[in-house]
Protein backbone atom coordinates (compact mmCIF):
# COMPACT_ATOMS: atom_id res chain seq x y z
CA UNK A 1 3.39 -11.00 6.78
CA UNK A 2 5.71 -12.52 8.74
CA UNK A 3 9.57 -11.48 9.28
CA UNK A 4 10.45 -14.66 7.32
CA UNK A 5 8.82 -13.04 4.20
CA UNK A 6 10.57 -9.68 4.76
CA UNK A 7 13.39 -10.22 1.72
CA UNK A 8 10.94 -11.18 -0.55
CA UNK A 9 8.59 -8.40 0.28
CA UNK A 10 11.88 -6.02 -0.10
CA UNK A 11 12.46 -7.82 -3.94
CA UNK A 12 9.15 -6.91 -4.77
CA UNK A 13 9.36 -3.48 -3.73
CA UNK A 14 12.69 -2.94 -5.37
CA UNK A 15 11.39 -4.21 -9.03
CA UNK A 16 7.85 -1.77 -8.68
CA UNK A 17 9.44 1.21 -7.58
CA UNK A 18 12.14 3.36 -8.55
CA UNK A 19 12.46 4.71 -4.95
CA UNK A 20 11.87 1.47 -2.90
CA UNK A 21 11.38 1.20 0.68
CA UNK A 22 14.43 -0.74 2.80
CA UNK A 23 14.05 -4.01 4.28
CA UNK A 24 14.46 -2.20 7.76
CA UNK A 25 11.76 -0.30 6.99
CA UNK A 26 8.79 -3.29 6.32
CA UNK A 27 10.66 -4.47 9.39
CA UNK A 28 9.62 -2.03 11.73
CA UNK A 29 6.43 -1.69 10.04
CA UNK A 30 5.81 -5.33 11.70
CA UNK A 31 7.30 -4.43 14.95
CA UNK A 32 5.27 -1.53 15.15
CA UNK A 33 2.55 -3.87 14.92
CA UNK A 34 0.81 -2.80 11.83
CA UNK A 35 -1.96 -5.16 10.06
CA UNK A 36 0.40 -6.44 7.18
CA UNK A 37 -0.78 -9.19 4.80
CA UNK A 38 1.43 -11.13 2.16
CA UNK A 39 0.03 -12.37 -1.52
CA UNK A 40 2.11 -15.66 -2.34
CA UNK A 41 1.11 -17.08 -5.75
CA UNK A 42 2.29 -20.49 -6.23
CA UNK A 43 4.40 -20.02 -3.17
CA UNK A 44 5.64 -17.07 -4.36
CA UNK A 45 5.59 -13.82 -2.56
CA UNK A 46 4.04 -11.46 -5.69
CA UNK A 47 2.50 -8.74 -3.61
CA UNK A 48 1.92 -7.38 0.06
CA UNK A 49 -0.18 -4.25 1.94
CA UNK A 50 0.45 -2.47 4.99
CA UNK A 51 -2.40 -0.41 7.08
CA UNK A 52 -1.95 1.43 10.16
CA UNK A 53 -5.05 1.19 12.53
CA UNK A 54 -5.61 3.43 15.42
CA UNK A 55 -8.54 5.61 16.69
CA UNK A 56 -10.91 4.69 14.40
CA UNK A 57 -8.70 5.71 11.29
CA UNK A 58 -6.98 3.42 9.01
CA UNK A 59 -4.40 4.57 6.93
CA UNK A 60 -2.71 2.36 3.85
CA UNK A 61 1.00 2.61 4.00
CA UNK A 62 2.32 0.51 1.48
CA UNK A 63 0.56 -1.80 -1.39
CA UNK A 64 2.24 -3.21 -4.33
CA UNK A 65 1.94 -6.16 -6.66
CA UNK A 66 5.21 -7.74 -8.42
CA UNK A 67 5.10 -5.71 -11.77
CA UNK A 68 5.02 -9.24 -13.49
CA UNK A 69 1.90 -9.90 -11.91
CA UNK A 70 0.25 -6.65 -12.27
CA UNK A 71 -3.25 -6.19 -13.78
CA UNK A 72 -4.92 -9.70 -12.50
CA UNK A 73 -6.86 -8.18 -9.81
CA UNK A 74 -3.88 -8.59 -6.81
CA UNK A 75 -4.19 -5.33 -5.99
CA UNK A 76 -7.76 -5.63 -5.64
CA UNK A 77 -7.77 -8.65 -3.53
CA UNK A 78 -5.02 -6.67 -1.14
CA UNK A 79 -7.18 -3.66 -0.78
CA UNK A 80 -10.05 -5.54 -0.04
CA UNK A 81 -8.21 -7.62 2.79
CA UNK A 82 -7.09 -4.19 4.22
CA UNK A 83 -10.28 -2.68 3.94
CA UNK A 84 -11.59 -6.12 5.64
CA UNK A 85 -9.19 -5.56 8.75
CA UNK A 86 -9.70 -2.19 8.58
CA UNK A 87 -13.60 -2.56 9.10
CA UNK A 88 -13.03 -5.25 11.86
CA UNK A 89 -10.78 -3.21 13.80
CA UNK A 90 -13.42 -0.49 13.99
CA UNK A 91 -12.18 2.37 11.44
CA UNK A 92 -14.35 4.44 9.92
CA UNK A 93 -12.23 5.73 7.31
CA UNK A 94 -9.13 5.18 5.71
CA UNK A 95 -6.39 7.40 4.08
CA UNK A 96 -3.73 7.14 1.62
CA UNK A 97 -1.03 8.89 -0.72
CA UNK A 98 -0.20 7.82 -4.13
CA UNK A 99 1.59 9.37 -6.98
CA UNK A 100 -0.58 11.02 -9.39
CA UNK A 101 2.03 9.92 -12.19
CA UNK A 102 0.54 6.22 -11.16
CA UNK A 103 -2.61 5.98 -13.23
CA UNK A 104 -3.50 2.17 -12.27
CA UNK A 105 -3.47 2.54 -8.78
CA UNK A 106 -5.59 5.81 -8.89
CA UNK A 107 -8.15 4.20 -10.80
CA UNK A 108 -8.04 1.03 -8.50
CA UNK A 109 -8.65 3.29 -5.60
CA UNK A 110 -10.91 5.48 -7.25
CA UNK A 111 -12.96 2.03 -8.22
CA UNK A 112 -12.84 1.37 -4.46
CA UNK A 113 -14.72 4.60 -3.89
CA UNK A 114 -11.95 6.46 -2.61
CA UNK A 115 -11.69 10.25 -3.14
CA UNK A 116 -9.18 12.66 -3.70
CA UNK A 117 -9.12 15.09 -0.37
CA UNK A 118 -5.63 16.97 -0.64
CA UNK A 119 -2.38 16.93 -1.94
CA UNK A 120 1.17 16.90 -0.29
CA UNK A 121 3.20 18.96 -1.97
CA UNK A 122 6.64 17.25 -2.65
CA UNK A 123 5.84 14.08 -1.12
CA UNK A 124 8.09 12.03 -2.87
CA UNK A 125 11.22 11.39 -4.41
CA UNK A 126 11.67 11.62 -8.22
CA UNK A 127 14.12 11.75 -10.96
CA UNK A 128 13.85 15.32 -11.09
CA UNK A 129 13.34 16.62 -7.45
CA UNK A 130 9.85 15.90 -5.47
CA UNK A 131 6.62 14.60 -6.84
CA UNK A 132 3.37 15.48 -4.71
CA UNK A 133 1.24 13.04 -3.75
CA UNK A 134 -2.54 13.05 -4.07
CA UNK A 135 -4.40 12.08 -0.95
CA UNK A 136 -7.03 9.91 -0.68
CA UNK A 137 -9.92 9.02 1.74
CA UNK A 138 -12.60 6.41 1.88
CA UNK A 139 -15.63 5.74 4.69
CA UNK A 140 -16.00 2.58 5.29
């Protein structure tokens, strides 16, 4: 990801989630320096991950494919180039949230062999107050 994809990344987070991040935000997320990796599909930015990396723990921050082009395996081929930088850069496990309301990414991450090993309570914004978020963990 570079900062000349940073709109597009911002479009597709805006038409997947109901409670998108801001363009500032994926901004400093690449002056912070954090492995971030575009999907373009015919040119077309359709998906993107972010993964911090830092004493020997890798957690994902972000990963979302365009909800046009969901269920064709982009969310598996992101992962896996995560997981790939994550492994290079020496981690030896990696951690994220996700909503339990969202069933496909659970099950791609469960797939992936990751496993539920906490909850935060209220972790994110919803229609009606705070939905926790389940907490995953993988050894790579």
């Amino acid at each position: 990801m570079m900062p000349a994809h940073l709109k597009a990344v911002a479009s597709v987070e805006k038409a997947a989630y109901n409670y998108p991040w801001s363009l500032a935000v994926f901004r400093d997320c690449l002056l912070a320096g954090y492995h971030s990796v575009v999907l373009e599909v015919g040119g077309v930015v359709t998906g993107y991950g972010i993964i911090s990396i830092a004493a020997a723990e890798a957690h994902i921050l972000n990963l979302c494919v365009h909800p046009a082009s969901q269920q064709m395996g982009y969310g598996r081929m992101l992962l896996n180039a995560l997981l790939a930088r994550s492994e290079a850069s020496d981690a030896e496990r990696v951690y994220l949230e996700v909503r339990p309301s969202n069933k496909a990414a659970l099950a791609l991450y469960e797939s992936a062999g990751f496993t539920q090993i906490g909850v935060r309570p209220a972790y994110y914004q919803a229609p009606q107050g705070r939905e926790d978020a389940v907490v995953l963990a993988a050894a790579l």
